[in-house]
Protein backbone atom coordinates (compact mmCIF):
# COMPACT_ATOMS: atom_id res chain seq x y z
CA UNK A 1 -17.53 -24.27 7.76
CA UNK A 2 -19.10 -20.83 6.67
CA UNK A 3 -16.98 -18.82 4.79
CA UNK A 4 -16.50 -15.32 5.52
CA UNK A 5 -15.39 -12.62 3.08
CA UNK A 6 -12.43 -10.64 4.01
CA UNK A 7 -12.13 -8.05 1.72
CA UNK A 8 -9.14 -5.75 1.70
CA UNK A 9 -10.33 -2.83 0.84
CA UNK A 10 -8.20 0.65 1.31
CA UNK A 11 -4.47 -1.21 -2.02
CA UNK A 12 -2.37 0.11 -1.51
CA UNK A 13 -2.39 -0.15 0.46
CA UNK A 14 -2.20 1.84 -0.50
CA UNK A 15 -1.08 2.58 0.89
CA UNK A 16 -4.26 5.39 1.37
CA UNK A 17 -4.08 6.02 -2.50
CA UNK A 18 -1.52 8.20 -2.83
CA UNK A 19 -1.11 11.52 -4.27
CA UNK A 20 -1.08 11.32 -8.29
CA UNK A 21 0.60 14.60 -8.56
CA UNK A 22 3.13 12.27 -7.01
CA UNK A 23 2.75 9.57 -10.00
CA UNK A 24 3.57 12.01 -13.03
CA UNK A 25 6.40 13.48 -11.35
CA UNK A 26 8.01 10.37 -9.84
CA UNK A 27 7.81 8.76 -13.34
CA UNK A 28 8.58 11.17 -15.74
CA UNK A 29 11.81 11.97 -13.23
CA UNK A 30 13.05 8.17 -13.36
CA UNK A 31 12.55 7.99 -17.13
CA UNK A 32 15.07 11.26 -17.48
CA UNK A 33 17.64 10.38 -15.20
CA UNK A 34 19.90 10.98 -12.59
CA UNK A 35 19.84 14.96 -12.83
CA UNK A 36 15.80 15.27 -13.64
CA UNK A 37 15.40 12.68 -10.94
CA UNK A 38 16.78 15.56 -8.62
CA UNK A 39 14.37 18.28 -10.08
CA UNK A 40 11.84 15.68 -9.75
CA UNK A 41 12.15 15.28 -6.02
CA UNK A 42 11.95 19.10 -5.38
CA UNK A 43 8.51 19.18 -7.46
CA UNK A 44 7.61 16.49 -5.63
CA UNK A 45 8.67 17.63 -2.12
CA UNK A 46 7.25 20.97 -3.17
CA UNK A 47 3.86 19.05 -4.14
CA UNK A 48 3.83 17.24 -0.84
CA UNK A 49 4.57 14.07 -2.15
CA UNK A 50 7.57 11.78 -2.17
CA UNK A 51 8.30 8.60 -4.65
CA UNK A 52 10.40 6.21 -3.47
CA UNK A 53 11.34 4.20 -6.90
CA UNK A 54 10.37 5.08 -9.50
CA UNK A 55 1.42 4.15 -5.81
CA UNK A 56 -3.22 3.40 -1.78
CA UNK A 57 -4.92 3.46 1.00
CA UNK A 58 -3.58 4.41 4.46
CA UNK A 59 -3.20 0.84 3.37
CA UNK A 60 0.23 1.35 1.95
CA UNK A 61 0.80 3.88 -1.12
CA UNK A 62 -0.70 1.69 -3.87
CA UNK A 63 -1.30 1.08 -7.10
CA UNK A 64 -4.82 0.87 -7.90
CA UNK A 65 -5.43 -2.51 -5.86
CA UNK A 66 -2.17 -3.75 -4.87
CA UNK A 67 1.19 -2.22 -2.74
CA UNK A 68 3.65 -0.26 -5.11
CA UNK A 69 7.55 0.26 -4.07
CA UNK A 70 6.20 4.22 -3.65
CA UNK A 71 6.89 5.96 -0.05
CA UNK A 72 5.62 8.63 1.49
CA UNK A 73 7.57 11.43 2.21
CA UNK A 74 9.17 12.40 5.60
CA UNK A 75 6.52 14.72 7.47
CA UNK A 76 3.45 14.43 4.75
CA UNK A 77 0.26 12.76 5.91
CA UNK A 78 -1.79 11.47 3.47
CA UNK A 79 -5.69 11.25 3.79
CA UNK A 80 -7.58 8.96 1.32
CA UNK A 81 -11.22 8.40 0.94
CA UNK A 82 -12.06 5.30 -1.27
CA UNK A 83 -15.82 3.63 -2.34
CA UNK A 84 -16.01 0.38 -3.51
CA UNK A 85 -19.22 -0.59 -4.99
CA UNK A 86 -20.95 -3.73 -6.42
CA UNK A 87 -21.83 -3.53 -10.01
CA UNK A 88 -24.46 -5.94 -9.35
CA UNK A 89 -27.88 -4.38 -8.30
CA UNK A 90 -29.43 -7.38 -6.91
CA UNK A 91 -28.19 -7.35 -3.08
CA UNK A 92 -26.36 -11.33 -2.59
CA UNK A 93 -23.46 -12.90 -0.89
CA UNK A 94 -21.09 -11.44 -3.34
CA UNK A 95 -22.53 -8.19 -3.32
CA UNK A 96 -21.58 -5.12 -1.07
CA UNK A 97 -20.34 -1.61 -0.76
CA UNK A 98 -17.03 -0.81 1.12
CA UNK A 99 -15.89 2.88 2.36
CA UNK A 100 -12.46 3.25 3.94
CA UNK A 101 -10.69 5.97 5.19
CA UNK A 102 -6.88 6.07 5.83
CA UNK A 103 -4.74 8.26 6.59
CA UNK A 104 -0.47 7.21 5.76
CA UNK A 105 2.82 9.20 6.99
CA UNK A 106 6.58 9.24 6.04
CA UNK A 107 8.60 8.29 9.35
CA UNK A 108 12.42 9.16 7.90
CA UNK A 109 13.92 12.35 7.72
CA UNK A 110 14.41 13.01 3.76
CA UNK A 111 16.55 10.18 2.23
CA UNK A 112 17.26 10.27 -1.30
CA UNK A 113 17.31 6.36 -1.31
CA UNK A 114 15.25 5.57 1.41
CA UNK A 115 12.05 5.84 3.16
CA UNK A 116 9.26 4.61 5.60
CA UNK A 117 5.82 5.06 6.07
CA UNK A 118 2.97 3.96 8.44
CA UNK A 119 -0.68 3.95 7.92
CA UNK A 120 -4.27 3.02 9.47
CA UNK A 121 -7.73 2.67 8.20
CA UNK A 122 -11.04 2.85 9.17
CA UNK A 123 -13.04 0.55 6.92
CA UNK A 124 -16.51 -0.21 7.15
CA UNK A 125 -17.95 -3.08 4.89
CA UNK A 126 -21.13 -2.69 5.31
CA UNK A 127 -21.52 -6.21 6.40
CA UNK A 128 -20.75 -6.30 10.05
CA UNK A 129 -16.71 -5.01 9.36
CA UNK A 130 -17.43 -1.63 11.31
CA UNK A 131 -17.34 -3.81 14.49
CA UNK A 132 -13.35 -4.38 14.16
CA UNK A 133 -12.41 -1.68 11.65
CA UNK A 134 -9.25 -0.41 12.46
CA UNK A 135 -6.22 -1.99 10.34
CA UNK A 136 -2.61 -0.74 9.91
CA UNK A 137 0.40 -0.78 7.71
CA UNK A 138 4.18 -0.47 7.40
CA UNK A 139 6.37 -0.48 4.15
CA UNK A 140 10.22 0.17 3.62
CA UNK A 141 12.19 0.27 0.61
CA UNK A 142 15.24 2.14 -1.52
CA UNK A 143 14.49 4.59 -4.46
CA UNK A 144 14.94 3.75 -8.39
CA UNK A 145 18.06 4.13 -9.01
CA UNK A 146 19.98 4.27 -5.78
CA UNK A 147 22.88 1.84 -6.39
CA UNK A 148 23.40 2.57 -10.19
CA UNK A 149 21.33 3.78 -13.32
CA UNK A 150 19.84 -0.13 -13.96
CA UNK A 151 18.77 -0.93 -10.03
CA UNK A 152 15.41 -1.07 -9.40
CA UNK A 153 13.20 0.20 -6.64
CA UNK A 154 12.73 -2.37 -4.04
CA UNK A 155 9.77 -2.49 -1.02
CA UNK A 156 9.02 -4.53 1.87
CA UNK A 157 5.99 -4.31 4.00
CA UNK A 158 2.90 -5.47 5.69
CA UNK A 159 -0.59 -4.15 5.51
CA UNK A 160 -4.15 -5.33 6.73
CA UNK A 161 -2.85 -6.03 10.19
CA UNK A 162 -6.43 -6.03 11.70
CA UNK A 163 -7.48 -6.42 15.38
CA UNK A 164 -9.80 -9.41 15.66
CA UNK A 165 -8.17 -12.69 15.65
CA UNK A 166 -10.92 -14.48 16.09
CA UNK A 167 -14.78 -15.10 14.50
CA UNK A 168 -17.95 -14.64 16.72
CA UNK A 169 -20.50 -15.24 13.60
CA UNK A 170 -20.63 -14.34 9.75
CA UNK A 171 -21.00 -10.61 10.35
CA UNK A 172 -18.40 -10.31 13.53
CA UNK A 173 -14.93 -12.08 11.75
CA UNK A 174 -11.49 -11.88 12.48
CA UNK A 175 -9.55 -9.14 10.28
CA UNK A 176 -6.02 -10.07 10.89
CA UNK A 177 -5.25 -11.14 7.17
CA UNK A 178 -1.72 -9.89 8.38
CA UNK A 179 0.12 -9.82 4.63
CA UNK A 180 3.31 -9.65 3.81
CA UNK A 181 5.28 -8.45 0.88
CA UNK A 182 8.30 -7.82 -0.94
CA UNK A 183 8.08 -5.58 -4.46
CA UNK A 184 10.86 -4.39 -6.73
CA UNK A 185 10.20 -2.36 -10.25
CA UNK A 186 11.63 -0.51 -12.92
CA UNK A 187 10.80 1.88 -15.35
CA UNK A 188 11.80 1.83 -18.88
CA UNK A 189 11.05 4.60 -20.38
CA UNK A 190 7.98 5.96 -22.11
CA UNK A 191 6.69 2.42 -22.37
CA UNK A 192 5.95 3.05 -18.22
CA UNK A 193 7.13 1.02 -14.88
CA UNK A 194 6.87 -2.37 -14.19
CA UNK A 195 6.36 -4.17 -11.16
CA UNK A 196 6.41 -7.29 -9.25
CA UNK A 197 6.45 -9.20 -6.33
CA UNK A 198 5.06 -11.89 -3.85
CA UNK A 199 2.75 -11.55 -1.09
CA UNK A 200 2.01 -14.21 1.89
CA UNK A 201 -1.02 -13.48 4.34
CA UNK A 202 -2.92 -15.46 7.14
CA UNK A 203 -4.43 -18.56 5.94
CA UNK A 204 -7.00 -18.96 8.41
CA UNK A 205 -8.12 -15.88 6.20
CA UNK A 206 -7.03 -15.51 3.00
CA UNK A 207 -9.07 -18.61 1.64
CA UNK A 208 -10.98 -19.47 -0.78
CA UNK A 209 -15.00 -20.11 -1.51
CA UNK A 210 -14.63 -23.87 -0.02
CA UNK A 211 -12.53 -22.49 3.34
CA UNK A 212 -9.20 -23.58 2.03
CA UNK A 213 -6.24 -21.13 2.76
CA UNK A 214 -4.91 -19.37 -0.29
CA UNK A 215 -2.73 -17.20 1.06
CA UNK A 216 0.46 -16.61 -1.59
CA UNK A 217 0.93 -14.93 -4.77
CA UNK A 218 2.16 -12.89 -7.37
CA UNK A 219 2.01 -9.49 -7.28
CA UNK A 220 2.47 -7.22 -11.26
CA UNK A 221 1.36 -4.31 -12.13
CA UNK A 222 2.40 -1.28 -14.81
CA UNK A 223 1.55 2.37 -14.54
CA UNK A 224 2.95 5.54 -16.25
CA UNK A 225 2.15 9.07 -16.39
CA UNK A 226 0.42 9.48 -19.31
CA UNK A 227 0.89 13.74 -18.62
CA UNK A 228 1.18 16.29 -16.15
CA UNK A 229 -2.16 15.67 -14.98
CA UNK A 230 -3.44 12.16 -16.04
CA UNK A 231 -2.04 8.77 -14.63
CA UNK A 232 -2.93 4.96 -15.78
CA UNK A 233 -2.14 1.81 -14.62
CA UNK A 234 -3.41 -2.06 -14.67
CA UNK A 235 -2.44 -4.56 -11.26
CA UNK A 236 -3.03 -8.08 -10.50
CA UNK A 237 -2.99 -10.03 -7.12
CA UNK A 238 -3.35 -13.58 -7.42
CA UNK A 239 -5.01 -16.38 -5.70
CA UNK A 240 -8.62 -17.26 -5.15
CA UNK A 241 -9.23 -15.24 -1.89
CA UNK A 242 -11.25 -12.05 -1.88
CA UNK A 243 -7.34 -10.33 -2.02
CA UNK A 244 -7.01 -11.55 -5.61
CA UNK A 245 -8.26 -9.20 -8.34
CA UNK A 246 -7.42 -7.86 -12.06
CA UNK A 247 -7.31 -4.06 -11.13
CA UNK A 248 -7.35 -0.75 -14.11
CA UNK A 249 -7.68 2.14 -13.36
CA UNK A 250 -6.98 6.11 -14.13
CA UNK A 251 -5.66 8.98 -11.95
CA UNK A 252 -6.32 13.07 -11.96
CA UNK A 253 -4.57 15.46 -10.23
CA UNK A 254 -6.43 17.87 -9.13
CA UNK A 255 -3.91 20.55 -7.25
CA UNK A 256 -0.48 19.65 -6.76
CA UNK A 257 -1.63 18.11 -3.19
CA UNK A 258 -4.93 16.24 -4.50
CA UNK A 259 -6.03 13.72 -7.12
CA UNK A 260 -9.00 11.42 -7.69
CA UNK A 261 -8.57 7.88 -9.05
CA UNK A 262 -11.10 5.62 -11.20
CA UNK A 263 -10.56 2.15 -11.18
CA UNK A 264 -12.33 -1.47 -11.70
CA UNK A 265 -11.39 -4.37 -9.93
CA UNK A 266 -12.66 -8.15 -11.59
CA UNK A 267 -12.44 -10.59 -8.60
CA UNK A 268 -10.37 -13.39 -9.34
CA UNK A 269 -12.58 -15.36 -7.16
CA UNK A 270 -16.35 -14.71 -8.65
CA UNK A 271 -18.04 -16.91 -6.13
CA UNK A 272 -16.62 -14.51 -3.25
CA UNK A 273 -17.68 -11.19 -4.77
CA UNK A 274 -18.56 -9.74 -8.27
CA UNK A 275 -16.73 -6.56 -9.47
CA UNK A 276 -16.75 -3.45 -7.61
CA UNK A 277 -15.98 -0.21 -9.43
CA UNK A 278 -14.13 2.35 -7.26
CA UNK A 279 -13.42 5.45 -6.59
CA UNK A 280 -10.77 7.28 -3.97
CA UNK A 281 -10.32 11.07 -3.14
CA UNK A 282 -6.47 11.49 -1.73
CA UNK A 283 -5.06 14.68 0.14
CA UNK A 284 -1.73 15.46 1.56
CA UNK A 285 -1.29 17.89 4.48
């Protein structure tokens, strides 16, 4: 059985990256407390970005590869253009450039404890993926905080919810990966937030280089606002599907409605695809 590489592309994801304006002010306010936290959300409201907790894609608001426990706020859309290109020069199987285009919106009225967003992408993989392109997203979840000073921000959601359920040939596949998730994480202070969680997909495609379905795993990641303008973080997915990846990255705001991020993502699955650096342009409106 040919195996054919799904590769979620547009964490988170992802969410759409999100603003990073949104990242410095969302952490730095949960490291401060209650009473910044509140300052916090008008900068952030007032920058046209919303965290929920304490990271895209208009996969859900991301990390740099995987889903983060961030929301978007009620009203905002949220454009983000992201490359992801081979560092390999010789053209192979593993090989490939990716461009997806998302756009993400907050669905509840401003909540300070909870939110929703929805997203959809247009991805284009350069290998046939343009024929079924369109994928979508939902997340939910409660703000850092909400039910005491130690609670943690908590997220459920699905993203990569593709169209095609079934394969015609190696460059017409199905794209209904369909993943699930639950996330919860907590900041502690100048050392930066944690996070982690569990993800299950479709395993007729999350599988790995022989066709077997690995489709469950751990989701981690830290990130912190390293200053008003610079963010960092590191993410993992596991399992040996093209999903699974060791992700680093750094963010730059731009304006207070605009950021760029860097990142590298090391497949945990070589034999599927070799590294990709990337590289995502995010808006709010």
């Amino acid at each position: 059985m040919p195996v054919y590489r799904l590769l979620r592309f547009g964490p988170l994801l992802a969410l759409s990256k999100d603003s990073i304006a949104r990242h410095a002010a969302k952490t730095v306010g949960n490291r401060k407390g209650g009473e910044t936290m509140q300052k916090t959300l008008t900068i952030v409201a007032a920058a046209l970005a919303f965290g929920i907790a304490g990271t895209a894609y208009a996969t859900p608001s991301t990390q740099i590869w995987i889903p983060s426990t961030d929301i978007q706020a009620f009203g905002v859309v949220h454009f983000g253009a992201d490359t992801y290109n081979s560092v390999t020069k010789e053209p192979s199987a593993t090989t490939g450039n990716t461009i997806n285009y998302g756009l993400t919106a907050g669905i509840v009225p401003h909540d300070d404890k909870f939110g929703v967003e929805v997203g959809v992408d247009y991805r284009d993989m350069g290998m046939g993926g343009s024929r079924n392109p369109w994928y979508f997203n939902l997340k939910s979840g409660i703000k850092e905080g909400s039910f005491g000073g130690m609670t943690p921000s908590l997220a459920v959601g699905g993203y990569d919810f593709g169209t095609k359920s079934s394969t015609a040939s190696a460059t017409d596949f199905r794209t209904d990966s369909n993943i699930l998730y639950a996330m919860a994480a907590k900041t502690f202070g100048p050392a930066g937030r944690i996070s982690l969680g569990y993800f299950s997909g479709n395993g007729k495609v999350l599988v790995d280089d022989t066709g077997k379905a690995d489709n469950t795993g751990l989701l981690a990641s830290w990130d912190k606002a390293l200053n008003g303008k610079w963010w960092a973080a590191v993410d993992y997915q596991g399992g040996k599907s093209s999903y699974g990846a060791l992700s680093f990255g750094v963010a730059y705001t731009i304006s207070p409605d605009s950021s760029f991020i860097f990142g590298y993502n090391i497949y945990n699955n070589g034999k599927l695809h070799d590294p990709t650096f990337e590289f995502n342009y995010d808006v709010n409106f």
